[in-house]
N, C-alpha and C. Protein backbone atom coordinates (compact mmCIF):
# COMPACT_ATOMS: atom_id res chain seq x y z
N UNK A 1 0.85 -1.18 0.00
CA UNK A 1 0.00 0.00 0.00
C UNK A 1 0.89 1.24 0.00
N UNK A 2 0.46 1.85 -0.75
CA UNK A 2 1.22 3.68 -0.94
C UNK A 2 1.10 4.52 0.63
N UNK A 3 2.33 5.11 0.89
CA UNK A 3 2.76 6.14 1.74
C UNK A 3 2.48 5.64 3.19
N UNK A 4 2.21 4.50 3.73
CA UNK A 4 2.34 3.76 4.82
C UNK A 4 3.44 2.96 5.43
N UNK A 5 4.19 3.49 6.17
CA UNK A 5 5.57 3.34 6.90
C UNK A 5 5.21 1.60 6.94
N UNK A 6 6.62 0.58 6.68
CA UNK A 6 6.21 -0.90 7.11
C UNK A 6 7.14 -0.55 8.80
N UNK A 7 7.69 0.21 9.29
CA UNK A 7 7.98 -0.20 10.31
C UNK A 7 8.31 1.64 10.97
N UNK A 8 8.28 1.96 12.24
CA UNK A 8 8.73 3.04 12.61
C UNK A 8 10.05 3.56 12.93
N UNK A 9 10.78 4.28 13.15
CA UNK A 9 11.75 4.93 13.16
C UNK A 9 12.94 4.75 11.79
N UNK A 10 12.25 4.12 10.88
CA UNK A 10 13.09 4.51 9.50
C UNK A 10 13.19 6.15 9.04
N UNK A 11 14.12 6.58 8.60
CA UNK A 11 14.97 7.67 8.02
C UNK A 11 15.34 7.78 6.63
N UNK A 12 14.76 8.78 6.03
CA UNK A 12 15.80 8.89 4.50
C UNK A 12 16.26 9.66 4.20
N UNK A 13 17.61 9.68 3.60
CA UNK A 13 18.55 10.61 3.74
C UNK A 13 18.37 11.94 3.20
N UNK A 14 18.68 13.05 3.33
CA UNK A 14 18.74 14.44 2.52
C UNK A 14 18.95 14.30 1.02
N UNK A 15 19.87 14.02 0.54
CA UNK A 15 20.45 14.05 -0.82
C UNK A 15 18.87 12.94 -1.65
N UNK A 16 18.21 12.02 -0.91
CA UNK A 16 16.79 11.43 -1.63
C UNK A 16 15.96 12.33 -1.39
N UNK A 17 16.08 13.26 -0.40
CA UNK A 17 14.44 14.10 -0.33
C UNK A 17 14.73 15.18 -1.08
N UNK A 18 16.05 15.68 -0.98
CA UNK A 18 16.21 16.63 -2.41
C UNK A 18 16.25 16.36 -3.56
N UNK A 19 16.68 14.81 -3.92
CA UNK A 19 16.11 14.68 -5.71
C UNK A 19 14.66 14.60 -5.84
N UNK A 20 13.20 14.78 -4.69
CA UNK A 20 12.23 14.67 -4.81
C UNK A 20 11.74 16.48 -5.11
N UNK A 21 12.60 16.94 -4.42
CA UNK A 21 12.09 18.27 -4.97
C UNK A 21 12.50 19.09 -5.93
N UNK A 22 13.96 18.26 -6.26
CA UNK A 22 14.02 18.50 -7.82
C UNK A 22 13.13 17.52 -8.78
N UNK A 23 13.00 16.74 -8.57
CA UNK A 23 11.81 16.31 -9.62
C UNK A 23 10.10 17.04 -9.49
N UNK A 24 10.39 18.34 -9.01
CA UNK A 24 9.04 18.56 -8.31
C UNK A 24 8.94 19.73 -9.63
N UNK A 25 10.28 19.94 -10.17
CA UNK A 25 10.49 21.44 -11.33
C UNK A 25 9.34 22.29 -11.21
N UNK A 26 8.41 22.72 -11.79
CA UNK A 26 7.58 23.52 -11.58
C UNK A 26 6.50 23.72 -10.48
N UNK A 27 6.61 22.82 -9.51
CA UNK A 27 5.86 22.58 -8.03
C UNK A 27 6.51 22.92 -7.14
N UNK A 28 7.67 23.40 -7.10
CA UNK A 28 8.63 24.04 -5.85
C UNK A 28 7.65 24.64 -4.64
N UNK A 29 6.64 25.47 -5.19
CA UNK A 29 6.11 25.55 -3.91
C UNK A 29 5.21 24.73 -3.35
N UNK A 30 4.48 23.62 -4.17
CA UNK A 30 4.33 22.62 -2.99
C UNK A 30 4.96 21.88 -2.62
N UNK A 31 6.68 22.10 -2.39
CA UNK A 31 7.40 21.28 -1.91
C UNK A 31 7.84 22.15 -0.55
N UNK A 32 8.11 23.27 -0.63
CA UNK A 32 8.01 24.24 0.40
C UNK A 32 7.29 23.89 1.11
N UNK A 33 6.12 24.21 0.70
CA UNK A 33 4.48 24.26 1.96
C UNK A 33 4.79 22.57 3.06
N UNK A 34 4.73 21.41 1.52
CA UNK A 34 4.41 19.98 2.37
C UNK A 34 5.62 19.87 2.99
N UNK A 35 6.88 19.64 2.65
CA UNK A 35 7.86 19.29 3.74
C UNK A 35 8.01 20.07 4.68
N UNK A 36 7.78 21.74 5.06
CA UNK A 36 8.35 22.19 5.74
C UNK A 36 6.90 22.03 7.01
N UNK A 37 6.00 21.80 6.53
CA UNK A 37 4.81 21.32 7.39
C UNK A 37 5.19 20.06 8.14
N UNK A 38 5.80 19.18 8.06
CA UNK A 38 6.30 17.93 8.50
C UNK A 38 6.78 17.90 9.01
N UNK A 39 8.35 19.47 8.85
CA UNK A 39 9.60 19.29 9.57
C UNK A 39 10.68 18.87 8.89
N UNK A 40 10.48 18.72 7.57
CA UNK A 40 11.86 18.50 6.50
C UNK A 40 11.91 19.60 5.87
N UNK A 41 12.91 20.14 6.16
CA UNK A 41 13.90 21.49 5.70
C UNK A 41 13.79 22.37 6.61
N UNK A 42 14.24 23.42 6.09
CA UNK A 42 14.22 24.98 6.48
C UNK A 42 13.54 25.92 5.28
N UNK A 43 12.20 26.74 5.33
CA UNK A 43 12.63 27.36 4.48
C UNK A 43 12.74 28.90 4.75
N UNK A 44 13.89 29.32 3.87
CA UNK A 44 14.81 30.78 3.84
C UNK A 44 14.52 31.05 2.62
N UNK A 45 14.19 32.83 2.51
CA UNK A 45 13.59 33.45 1.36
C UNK A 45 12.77 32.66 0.64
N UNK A 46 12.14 31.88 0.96
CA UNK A 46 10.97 31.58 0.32
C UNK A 46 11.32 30.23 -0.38
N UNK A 47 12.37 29.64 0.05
CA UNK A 47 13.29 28.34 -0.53
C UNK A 47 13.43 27.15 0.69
N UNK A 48 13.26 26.08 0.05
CA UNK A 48 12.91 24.97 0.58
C UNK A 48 14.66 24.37 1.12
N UNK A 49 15.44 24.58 2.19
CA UNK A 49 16.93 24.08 2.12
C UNK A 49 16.45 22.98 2.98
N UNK A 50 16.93 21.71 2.63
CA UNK A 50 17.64 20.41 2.70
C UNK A 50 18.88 20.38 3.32
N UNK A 51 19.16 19.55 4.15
CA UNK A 51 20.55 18.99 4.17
C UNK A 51 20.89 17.93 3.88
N UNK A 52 21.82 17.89 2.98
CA UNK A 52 21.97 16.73 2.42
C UNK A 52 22.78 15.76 3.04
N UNK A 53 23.14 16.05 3.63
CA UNK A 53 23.57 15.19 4.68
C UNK A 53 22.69 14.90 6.11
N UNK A 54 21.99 15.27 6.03
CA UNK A 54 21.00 15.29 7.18
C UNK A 54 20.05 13.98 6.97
N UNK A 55 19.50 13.34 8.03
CA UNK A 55 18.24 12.35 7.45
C UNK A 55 16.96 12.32 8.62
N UNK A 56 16.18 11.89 8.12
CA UNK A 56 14.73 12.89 7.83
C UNK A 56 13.50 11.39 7.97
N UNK A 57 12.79 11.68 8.94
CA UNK A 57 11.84 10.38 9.30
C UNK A 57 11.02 10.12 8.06
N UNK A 58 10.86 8.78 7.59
CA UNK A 58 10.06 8.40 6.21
C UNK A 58 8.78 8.67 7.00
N UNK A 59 8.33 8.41 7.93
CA UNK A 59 6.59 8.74 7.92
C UNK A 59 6.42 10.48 7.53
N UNK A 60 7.27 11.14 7.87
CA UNK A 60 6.87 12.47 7.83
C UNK A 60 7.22 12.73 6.03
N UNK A 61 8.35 12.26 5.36
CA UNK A 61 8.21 12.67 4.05
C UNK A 61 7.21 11.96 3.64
N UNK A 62 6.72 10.56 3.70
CA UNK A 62 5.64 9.92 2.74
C UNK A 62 4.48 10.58 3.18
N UNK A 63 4.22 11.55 4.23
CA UNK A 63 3.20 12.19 4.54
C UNK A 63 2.59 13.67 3.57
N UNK A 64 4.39 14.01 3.32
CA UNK A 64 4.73 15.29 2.48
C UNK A 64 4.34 14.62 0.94
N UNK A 65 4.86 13.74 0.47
CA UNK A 65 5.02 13.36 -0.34
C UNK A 65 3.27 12.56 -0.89
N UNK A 66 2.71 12.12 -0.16
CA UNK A 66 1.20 12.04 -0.02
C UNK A 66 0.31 13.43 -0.86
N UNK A 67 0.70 14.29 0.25
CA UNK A 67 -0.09 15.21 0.05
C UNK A 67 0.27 15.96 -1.39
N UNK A 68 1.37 16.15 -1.72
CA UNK A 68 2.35 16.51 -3.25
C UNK A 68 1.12 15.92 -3.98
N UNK A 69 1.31 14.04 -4.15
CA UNK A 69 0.60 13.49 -4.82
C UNK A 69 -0.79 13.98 -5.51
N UNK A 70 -1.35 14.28 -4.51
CA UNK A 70 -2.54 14.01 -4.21
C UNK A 70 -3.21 15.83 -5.04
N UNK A 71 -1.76 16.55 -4.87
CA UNK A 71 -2.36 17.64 -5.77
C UNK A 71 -1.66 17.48 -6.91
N UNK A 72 -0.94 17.05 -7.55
CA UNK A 72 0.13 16.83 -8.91
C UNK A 72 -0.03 15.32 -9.59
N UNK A 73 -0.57 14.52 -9.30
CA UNK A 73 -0.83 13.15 -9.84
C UNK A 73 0.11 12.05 -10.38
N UNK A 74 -0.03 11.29 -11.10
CA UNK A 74 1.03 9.97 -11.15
C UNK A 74 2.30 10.78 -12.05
N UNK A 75 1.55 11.29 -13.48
CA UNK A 75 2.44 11.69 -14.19
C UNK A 75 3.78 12.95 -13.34
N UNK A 76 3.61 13.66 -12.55
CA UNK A 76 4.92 14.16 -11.55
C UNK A 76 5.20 13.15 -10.91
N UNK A 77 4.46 12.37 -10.12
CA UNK A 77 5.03 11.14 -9.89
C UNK A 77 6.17 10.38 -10.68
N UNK A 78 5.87 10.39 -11.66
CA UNK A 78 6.34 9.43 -12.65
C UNK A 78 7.96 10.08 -12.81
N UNK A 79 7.97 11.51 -13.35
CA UNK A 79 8.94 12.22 -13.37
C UNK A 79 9.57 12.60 -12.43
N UNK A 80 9.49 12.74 -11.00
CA UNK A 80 10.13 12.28 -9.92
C UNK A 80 10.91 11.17 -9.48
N UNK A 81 10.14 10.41 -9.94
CA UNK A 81 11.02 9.08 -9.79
C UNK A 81 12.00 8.72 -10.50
N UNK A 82 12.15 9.37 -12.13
CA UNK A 82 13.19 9.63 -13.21
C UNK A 82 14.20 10.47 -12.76
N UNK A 83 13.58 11.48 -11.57
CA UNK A 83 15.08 12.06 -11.02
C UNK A 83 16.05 11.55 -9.76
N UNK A 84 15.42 10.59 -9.07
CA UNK A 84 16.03 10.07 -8.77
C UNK A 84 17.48 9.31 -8.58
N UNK A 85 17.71 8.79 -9.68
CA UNK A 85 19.01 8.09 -9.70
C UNK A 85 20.28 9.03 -9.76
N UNK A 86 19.48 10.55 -10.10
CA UNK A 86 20.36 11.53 -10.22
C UNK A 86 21.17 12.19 -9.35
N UNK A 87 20.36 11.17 -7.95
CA UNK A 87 21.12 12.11 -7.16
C UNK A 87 21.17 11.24 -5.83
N UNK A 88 20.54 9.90 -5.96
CA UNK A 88 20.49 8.54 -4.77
C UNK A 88 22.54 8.30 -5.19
N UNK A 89 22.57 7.59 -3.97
CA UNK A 89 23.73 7.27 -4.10
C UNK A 89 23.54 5.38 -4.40
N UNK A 90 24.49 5.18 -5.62
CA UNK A 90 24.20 3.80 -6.03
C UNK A 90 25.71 2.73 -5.91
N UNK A 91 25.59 1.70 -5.83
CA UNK A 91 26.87 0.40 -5.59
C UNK A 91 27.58 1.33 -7.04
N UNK A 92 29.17 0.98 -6.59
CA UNK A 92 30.41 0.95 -7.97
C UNK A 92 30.10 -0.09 -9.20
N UNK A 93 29.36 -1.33 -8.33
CA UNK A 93 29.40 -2.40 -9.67
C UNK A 93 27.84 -2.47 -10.53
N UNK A 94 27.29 -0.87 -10.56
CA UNK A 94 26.57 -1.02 -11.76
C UNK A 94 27.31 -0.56 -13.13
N UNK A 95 27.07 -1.66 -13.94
CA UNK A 95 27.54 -1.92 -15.57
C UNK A 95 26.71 -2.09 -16.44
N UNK A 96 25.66 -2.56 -16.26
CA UNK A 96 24.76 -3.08 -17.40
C UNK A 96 23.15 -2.78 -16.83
N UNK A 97 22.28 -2.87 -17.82
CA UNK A 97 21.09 -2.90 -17.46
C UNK A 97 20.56 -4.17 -16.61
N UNK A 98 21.21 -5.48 -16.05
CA UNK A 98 20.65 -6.33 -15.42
C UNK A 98 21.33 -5.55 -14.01
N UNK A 99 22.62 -5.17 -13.87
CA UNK A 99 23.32 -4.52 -12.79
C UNK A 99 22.33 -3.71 -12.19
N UNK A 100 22.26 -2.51 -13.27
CA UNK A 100 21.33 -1.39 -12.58
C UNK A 100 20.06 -1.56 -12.10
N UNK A 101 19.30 -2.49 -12.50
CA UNK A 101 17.98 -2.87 -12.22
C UNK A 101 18.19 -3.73 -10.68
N UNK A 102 18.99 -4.55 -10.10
CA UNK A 102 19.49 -5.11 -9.50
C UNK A 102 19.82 -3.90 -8.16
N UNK A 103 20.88 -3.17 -8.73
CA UNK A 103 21.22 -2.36 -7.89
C UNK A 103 20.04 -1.44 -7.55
N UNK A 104 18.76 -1.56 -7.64
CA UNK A 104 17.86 -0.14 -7.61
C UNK A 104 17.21 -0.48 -5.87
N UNK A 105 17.36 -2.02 -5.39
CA UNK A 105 17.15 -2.65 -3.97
C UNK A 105 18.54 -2.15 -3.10
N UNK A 106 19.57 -2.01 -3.27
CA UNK A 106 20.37 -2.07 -2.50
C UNK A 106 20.61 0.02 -2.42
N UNK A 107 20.37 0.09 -3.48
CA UNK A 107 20.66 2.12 -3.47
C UNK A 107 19.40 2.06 -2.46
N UNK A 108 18.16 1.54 -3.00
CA UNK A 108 17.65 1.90 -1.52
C UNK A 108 17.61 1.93 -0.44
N UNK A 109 17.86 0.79 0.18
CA UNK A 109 18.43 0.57 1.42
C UNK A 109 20.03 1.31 2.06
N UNK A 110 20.57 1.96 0.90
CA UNK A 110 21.95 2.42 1.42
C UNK A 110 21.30 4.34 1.53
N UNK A 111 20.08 4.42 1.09
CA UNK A 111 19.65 5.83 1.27
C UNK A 111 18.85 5.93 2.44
N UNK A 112 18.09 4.98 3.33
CA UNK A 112 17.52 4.68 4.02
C UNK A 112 17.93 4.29 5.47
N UNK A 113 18.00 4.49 6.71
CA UNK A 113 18.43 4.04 7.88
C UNK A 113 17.00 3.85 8.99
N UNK A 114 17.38 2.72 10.07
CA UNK A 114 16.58 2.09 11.09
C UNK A 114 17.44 2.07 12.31
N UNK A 115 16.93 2.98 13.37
CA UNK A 115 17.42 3.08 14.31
C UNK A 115 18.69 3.75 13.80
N UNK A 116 19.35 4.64 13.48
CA UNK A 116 20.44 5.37 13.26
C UNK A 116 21.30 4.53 12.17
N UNK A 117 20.90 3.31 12.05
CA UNK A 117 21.95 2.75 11.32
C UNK A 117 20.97 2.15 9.74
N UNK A 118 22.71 2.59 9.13
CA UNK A 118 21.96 2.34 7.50
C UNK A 118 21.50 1.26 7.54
N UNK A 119 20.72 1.00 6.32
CA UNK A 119 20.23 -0.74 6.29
C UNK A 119 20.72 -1.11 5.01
N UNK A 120 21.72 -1.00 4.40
CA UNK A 120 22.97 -1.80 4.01
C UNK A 120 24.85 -1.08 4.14
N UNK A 121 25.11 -2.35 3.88
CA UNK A 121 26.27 -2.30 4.42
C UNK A 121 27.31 -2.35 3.16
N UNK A 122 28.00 -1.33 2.39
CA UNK A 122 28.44 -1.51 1.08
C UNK A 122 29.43 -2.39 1.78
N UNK A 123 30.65 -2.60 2.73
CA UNK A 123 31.13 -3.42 2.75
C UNK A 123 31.39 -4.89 3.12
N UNK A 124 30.26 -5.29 3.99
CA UNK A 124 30.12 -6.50 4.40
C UNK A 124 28.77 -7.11 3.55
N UNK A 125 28.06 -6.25 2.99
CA UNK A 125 27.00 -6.58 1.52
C UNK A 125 25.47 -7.33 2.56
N UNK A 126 25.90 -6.86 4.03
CA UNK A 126 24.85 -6.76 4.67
C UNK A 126 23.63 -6.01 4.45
N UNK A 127 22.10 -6.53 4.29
CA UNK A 127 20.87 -6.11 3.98
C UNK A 127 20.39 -5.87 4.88
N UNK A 128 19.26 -4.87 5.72
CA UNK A 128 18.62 -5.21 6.89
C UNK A 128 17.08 -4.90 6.36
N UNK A 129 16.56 -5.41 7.41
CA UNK A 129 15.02 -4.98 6.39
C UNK A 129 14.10 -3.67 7.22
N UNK A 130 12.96 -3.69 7.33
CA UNK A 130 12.01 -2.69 7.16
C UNK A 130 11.44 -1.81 6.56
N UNK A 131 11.76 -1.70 4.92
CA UNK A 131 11.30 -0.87 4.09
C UNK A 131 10.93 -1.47 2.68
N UNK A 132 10.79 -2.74 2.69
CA UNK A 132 10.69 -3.55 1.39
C UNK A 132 11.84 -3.59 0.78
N UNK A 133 11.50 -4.09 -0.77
CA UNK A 133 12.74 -3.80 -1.83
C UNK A 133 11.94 -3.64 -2.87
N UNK A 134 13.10 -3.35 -4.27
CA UNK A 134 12.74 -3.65 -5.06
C UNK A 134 13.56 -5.00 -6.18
N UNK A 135 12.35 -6.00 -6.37
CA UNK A 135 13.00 -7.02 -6.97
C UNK A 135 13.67 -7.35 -8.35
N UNK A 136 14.50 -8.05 -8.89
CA UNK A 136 14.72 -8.18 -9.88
C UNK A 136 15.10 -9.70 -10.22
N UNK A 137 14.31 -9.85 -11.08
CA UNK A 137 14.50 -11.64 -11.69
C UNK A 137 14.55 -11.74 -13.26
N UNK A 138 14.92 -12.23 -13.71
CA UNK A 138 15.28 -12.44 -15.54
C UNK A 138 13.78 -12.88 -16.17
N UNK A 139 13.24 -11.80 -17.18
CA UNK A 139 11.94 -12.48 -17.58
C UNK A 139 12.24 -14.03 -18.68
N UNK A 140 11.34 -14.11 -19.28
CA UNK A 140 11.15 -15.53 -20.04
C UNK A 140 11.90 -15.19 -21.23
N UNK A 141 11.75 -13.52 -21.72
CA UNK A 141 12.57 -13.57 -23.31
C UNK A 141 14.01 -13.15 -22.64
N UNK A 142 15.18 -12.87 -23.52
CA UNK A 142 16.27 -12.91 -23.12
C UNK A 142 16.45 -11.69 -23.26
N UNK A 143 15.68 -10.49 -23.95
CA UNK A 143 16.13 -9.18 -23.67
C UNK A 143 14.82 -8.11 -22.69
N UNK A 144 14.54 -9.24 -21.24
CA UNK A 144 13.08 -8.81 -20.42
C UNK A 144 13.91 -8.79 -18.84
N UNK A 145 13.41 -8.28 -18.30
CA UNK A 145 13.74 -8.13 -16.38
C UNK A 145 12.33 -7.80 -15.68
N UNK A 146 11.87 -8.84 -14.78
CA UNK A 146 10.68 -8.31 -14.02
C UNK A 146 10.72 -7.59 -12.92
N UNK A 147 10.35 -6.64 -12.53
CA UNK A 147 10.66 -6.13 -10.84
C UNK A 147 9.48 -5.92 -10.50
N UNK A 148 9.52 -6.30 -9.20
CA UNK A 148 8.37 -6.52 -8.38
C UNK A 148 8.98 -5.37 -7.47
N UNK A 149 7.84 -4.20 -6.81
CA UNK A 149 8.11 -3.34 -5.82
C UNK A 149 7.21 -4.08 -4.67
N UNK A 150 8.01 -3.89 -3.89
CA UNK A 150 6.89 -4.04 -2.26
C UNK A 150 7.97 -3.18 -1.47
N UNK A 151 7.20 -1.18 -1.56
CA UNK A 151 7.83 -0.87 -0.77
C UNK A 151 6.52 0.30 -0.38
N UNK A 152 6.89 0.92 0.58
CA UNK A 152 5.89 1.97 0.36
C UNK A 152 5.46 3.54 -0.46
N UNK A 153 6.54 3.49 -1.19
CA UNK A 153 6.33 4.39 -2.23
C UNK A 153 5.38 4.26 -3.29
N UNK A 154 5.08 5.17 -4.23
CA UNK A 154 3.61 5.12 -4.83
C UNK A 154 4.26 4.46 -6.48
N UNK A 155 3.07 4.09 -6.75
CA UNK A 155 3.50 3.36 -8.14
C UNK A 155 3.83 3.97 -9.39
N UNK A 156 3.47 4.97 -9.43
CA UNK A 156 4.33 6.23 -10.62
C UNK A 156 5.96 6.85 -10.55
N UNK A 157 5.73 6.84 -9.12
CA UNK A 157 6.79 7.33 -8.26
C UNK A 157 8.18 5.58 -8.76
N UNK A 158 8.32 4.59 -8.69
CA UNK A 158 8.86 3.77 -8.49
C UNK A 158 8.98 3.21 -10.26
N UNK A 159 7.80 3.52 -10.99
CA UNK A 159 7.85 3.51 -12.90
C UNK A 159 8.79 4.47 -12.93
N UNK A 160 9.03 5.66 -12.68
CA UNK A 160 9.82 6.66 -13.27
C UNK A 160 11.99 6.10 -12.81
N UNK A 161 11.58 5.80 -10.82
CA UNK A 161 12.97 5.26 -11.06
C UNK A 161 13.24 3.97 -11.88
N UNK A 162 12.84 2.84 -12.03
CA UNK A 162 13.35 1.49 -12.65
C UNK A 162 13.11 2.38 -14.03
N UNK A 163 11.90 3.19 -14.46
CA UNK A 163 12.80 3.60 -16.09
C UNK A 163 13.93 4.51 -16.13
N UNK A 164 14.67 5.38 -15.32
CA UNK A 164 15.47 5.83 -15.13
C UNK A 164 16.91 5.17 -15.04
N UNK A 165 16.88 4.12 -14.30
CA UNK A 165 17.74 2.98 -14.28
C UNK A 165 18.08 2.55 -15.67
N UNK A 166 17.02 1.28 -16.14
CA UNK A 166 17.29 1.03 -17.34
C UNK A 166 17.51 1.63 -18.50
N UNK A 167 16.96 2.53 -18.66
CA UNK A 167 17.12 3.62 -20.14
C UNK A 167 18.76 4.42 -19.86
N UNK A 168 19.45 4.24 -18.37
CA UNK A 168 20.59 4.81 -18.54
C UNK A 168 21.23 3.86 -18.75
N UNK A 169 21.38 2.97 -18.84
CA UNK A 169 22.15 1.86 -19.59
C UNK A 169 22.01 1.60 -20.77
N UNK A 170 20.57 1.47 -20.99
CA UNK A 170 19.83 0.65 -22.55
C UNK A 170 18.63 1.90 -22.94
N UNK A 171 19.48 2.82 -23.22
CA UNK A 171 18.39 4.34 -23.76
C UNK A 171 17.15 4.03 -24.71
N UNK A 172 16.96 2.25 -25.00
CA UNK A 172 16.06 2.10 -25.58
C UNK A 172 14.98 1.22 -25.30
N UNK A 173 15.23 0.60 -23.64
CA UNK A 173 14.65 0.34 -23.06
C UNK A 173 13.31 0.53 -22.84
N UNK A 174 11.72 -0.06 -22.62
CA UNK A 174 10.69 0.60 -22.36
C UNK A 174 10.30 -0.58 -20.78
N UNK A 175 10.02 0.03 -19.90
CA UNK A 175 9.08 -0.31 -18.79
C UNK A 175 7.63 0.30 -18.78
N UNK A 176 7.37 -1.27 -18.59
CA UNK A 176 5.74 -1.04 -18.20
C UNK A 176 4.76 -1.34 -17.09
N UNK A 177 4.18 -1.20 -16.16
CA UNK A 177 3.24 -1.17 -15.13
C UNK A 177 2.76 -2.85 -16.16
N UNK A 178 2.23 -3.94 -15.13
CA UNK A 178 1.59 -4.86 -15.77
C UNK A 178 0.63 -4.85 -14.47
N UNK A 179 -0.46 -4.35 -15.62
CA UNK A 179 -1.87 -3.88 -15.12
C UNK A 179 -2.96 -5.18 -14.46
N UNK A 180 -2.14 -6.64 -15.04
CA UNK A 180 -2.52 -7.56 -14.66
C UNK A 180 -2.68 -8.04 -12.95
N UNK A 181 -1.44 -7.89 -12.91
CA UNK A 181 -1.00 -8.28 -11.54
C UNK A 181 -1.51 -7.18 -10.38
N UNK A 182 -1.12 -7.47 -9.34
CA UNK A 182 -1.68 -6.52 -8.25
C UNK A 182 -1.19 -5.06 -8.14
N UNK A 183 -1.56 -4.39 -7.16
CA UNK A 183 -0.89 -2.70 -7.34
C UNK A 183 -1.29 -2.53 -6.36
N UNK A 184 0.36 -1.41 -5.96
CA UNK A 184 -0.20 -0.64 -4.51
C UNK A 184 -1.24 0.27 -4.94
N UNK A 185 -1.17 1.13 -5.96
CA UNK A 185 -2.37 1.82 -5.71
C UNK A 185 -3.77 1.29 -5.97
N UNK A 186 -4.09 -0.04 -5.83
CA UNK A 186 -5.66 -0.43 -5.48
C UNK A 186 -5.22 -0.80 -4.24
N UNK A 187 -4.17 -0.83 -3.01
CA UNK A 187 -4.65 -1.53 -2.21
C UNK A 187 -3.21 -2.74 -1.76
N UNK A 188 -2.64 -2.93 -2.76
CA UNK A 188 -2.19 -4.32 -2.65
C UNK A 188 -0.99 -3.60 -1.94
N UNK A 189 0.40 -5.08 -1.89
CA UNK A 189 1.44 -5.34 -1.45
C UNK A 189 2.42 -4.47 -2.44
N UNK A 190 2.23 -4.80 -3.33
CA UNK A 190 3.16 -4.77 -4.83
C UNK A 190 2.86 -3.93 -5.91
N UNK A 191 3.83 -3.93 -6.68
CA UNK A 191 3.10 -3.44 -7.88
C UNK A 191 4.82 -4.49 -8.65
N UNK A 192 4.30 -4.63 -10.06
CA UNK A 192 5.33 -5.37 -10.87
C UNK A 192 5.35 -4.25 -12.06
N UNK A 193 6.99 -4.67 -12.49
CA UNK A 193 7.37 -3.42 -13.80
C UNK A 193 7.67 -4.40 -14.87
N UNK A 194 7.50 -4.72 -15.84
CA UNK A 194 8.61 -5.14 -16.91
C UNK A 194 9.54 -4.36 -18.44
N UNK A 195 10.42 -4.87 -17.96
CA UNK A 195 11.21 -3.99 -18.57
C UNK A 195 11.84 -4.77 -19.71
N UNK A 196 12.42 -4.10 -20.54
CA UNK A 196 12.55 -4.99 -22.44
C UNK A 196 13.41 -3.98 -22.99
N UNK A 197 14.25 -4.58 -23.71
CA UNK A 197 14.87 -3.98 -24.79
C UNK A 197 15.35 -4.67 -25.92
């Protein structure tokens, strides 16, 4: 289900809540209004400051980030989530489009912390949980990747990063929502992407 914490005292870092308000481009001020209502940022002259080094309770941004939604719709969604990778911090060993798709579970968890501590570990390749992932398994044709999300982010929001991912590897890449299967936004656990080139 969209914008519902799976566990409490998770954190996400500055440098992710500021690629959300750069993907916000012409909504800056409802990025002002909702985060600074929450308690994420400062704002000075009329500007929304971040620290990017700072990290920032996920119930209060998915709260911010809710309400964004809810006036701007999937499509900013969508393009939010394309800015992403621009500015998450990701593993050295992405190379390829199976890499990057792969790596889009572990950048999350290395942007994310529980109880003060990150929930991965670039050097011991330790995972910890409370925030879902996102999956990646080899589809049936040989140029396909399925990802399954079970996290609490919204489903436009999570199309825009995995196409962001893949199209920077394989610029000709297309991902698609498979409308078949379940979705957080009716409700469900999940939502699934497939991706092709």
């Amino acid at each position: 289900m969209q914008f519902k914490i799976f566990e409490p005292n998770i954190e996400v870092n500055g440098s992710t809540v500021f690629s959300i308000i750069a993907g916000l481009g012409y909504f800056t001020n409802l990025s002002r209004r909702y985060f600074s209502q929450v308690g994420i940022g400062t704002v000075i002259n009329k500007q929304l400051h971040v620290d990017l080094n700072g990290w920032y309770p996920q119930a209060a941004w998915l709260e911010a980030f809710e309400n964004i939604a809810n006036q701007v719709g999937d499509r900013v969604l969508f393009n939010i989530g394309l800015s992403i990778p621009a500015h998450a911090q990701f593993p050295p060993w992405v190379k390829d489009i199976h890499s990057a798709i792969q790596s889009i579970d572990v950048a999350y968890h290395l942007n994310h912390r529980k109880n003060g501590k990150e929930l991965f570990n670039l050097k011991t390749g330790f995972m910890a949980e409370g925030i879902g992932h996102y999956g990646y398994s080899k589809g049936l044709k040989e140029n396909q990747i399925i990802s399954i999300s079970n996290n609490p982010y919204p489903c436009a929001f999570d199309h825009g990063i995995i196409t962001a991912m893949a199209q920077k590897f394989n610029p000709f890449a297309t991902v698609t929502h498979d409308d078949m299967a379940p979705c957080r936004k009716k409700g469900a656990d999940t939502c699934t992407y497939n991706i092709a080139w």
